[in-house]
C-alpha atoms as a PDB file:
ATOM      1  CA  UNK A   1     100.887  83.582  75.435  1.00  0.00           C
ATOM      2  CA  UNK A   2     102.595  80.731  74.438  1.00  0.00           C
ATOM      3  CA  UNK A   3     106.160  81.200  75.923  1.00  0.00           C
ATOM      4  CA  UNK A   4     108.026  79.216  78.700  1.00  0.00           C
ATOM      5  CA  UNK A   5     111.220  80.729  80.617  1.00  0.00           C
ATOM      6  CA  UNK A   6     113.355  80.820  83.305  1.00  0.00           C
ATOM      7  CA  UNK A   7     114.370  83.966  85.525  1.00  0.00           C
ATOM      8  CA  UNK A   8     117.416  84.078  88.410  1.00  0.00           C
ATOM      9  CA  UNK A   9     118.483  86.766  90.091  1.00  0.00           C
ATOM     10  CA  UNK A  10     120.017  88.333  93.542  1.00  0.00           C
ATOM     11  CA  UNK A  11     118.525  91.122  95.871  1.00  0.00           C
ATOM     12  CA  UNK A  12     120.626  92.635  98.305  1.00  0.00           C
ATOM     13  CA  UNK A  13     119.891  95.379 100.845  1.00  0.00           C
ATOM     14  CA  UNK A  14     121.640  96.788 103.886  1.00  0.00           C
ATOM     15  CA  UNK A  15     121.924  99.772 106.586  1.00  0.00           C
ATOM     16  CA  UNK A  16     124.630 101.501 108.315  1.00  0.00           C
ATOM     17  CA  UNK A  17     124.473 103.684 111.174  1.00  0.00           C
ATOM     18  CA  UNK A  18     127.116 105.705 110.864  1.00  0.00           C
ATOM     19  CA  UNK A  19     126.244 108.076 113.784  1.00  0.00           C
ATOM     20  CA  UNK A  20     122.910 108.288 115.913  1.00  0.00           C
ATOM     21  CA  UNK A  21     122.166 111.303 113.397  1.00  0.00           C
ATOM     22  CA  UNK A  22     123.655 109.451 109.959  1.00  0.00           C
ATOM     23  CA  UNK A  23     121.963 106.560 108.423  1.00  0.00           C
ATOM     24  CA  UNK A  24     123.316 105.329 104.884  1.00  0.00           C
ATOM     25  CA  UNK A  25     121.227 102.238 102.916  1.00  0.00           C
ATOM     26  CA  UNK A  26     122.694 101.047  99.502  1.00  0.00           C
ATOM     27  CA  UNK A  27     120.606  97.634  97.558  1.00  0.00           C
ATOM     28  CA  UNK A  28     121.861  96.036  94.323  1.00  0.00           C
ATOM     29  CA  UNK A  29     119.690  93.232  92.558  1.00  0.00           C
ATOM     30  CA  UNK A  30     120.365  91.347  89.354  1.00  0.00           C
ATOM     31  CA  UNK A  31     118.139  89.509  87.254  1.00  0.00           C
ATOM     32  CA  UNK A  32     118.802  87.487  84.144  1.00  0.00           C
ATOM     33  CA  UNK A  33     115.929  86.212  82.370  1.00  0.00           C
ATOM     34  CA  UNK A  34     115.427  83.768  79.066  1.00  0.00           C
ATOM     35  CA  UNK A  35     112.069  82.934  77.392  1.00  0.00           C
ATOM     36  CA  UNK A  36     111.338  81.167  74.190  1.00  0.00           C
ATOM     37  CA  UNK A  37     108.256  79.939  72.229  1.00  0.00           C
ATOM     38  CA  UNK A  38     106.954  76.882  73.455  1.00  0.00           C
ATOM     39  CA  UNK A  39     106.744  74.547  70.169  1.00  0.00           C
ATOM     40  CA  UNK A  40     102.668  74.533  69.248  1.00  0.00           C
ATOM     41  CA  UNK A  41     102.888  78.436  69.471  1.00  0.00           C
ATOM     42  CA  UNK A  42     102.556  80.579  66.675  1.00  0.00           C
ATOM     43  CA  UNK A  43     102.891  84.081  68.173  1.00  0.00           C
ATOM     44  CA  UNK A  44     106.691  85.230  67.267  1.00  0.00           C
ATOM     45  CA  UNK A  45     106.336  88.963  68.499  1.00  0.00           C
ATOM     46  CA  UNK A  46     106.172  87.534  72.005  1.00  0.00           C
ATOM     47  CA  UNK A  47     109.319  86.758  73.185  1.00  0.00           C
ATOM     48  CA  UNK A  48     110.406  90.091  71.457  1.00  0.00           C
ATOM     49  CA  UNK A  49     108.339  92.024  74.351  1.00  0.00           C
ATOM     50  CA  UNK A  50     108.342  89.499  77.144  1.00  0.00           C
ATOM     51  CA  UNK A  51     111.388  90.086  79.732  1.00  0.00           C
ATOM     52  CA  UNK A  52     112.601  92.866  79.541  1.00  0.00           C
ATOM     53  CA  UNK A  53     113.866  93.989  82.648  1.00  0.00           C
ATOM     54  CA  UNK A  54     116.990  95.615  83.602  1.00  0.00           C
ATOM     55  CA  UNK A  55     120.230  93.164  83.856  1.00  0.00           C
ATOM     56  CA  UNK A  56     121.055  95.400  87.080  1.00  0.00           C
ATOM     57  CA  UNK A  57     120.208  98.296  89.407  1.00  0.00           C
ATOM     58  CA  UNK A  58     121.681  99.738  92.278  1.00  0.00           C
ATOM     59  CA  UNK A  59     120.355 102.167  94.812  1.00  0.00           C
ATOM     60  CA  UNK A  60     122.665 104.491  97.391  1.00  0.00           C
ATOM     61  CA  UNK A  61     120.952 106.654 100.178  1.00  0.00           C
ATOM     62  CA  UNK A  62     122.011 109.027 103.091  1.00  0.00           C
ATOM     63  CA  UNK A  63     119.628 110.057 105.730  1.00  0.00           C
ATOM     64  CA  UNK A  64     121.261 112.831 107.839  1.00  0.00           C
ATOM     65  CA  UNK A  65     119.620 114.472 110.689  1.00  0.00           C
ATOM     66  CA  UNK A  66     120.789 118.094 110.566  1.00  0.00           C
ATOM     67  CA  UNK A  67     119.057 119.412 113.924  1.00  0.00           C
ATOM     68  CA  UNK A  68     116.777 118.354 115.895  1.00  0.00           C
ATOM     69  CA  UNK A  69     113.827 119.542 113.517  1.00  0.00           C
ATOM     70  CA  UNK A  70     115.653 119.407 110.074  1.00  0.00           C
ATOM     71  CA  UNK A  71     116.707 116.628 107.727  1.00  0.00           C
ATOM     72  CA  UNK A  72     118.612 115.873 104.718  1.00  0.00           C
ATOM     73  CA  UNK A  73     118.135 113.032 102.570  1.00  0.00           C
ATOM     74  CA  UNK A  74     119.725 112.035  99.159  1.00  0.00           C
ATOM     75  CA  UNK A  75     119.521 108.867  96.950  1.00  0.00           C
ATOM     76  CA  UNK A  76     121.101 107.721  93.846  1.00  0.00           C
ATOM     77  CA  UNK A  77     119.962 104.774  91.914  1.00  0.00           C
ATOM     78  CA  UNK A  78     121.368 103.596  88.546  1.00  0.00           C
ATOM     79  CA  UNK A  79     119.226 101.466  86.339  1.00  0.00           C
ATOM     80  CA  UNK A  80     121.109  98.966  83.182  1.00  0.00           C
ATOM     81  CA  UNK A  81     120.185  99.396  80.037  1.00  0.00           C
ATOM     82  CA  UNK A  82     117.276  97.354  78.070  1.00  0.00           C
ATOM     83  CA  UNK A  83     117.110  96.170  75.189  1.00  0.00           C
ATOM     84  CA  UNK A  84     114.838  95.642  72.025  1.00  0.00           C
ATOM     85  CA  UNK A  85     113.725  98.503  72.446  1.00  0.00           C
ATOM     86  CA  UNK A  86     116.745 100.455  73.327  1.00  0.00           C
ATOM     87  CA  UNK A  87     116.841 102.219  76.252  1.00  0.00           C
ATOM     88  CA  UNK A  88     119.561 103.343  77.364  1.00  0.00           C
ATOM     89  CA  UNK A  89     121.301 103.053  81.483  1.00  0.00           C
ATOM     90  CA  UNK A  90     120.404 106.043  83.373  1.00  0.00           C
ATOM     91  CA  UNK A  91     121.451 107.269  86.958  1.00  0.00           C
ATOM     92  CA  UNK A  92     119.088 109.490  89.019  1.00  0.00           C
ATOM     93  CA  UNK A  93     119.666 111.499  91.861  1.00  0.00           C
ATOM     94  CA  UNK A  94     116.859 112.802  94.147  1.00  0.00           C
ATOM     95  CA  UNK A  95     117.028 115.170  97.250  1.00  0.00           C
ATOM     96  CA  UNK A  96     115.163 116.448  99.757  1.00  0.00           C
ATOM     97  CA  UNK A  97     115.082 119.036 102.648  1.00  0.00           C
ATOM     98  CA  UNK A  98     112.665 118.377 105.728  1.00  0.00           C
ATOM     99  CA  UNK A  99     111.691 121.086 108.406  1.00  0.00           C
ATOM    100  CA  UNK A 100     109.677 119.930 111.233  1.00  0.00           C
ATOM    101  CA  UNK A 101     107.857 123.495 112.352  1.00  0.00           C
ATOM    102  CA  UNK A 102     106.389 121.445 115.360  1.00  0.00           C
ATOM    103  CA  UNK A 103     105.706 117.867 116.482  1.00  0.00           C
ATOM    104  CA  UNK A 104     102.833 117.761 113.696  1.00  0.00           C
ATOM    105  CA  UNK A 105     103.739 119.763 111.068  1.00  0.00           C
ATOM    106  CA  UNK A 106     106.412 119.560 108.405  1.00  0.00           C
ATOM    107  CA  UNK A 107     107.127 121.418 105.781  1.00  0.00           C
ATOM    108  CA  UNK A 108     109.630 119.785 102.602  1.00  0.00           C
ATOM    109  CA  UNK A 109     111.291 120.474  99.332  1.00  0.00           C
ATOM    110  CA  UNK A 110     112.228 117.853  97.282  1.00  0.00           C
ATOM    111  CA  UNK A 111     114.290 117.857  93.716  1.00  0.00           C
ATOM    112  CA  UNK A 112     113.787 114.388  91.665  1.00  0.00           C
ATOM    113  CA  UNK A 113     115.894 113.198  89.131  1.00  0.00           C
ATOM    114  CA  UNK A 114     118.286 116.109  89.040  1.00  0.00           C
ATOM    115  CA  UNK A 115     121.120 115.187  87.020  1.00  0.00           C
ATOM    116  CA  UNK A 116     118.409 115.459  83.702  1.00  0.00           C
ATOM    117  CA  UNK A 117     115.894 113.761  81.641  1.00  0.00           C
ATOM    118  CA  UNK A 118     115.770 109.971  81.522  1.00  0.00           C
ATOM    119  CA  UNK A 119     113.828 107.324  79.798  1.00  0.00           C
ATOM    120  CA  UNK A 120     112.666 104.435  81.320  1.00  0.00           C
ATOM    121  CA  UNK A 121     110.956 102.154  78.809  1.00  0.00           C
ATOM    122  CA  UNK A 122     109.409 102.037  75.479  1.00  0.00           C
ATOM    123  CA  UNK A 123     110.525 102.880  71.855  1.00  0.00           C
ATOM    124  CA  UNK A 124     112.523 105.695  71.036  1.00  0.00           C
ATOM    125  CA  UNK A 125     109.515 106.998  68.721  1.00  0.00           C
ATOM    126  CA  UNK A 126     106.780 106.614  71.327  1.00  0.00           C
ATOM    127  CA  UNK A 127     108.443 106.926  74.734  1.00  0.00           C
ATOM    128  CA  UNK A 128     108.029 109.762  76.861  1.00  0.00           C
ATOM    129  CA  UNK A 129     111.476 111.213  79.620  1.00  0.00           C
ATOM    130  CA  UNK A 130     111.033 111.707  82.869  1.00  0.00           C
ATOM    131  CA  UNK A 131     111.908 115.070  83.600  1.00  0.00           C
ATOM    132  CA  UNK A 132     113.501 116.481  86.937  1.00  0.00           C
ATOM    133  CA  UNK A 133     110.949 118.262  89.343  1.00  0.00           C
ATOM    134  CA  UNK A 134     110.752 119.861  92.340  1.00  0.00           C
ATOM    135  CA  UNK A 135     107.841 119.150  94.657  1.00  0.00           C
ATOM    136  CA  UNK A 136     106.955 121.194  97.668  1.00  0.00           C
ATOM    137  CA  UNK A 137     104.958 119.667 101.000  1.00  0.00           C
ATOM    138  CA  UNK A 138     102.909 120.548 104.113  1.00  0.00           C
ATOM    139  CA  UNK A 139     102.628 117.559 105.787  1.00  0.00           C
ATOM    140  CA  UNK A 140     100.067 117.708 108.839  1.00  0.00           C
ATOM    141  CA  UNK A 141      99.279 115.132 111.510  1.00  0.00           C
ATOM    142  CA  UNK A 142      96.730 115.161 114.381  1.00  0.00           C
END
């Protein structure tokens, strides 16, 4: 396409054990990127679509083990804002319930993105929200 750039960035992930039933994982990363024509190009739109990334995200989660056959699990992530096309910084939390009704069965409820409606990318004219949801599973091993 005719561009050159550069791109740095950190990723960071870790896990606690805060108890043998308690788990907690949080990751950040960061990510700065620059591109620019190289000089024999002649397409301008491109580095008006090329990197656009978020600056930033971070992502919390708890795993707790409730009983022996029942879990609880949350995770919030926050994603920055982009740019050109706006797109404003969100922050998503998702849940979910687990019930093991024997060693190879499981049966879970799940809620995504339940503080609202986000978008993720694309013009404002165009670009579609991801809405919250609930999803229901029957998992089943042999």
């Amino acid at each position: 396409n005719g561009m050159e750039g550069t791109s740095s960035g950190v990723e960071m992930w870790g896990t606690y054990q805060a108890s043998s039933l308690w788990r907690l994982s949080a990751g950040y990363s960061a990510l700065r990127e620059k591109f620019t024509l190289k000089p024999e190009s002649n397409d301008t739109a491109a580095p008006g679509s090329a990197g656009k990334d978020p600056a930033h995200t971070y992502q919390l989660r708890s795993s707790l083990k409730l009983a022996q056959n029942r879990a609880l699990d949350f995770s919030v992530r926050h994603v920055a804002e982009l740019s050109g096309p706006a797109v404003p910084a969100y922050t998503a939390v998702d849940a979910r319930f687990a019930w093991a009704l024997n060693p190879n069965t499981e049966l879970s409820v799940t809620g995504k993105n339940l503080l609202g409606r986000h978008a993720e990318y694309g013009d404002i004219a165009d670009r579609s929200e991801i809405e919250p949801s609930i999803f229901v599973k029957l998992s089943w091993r042999s």
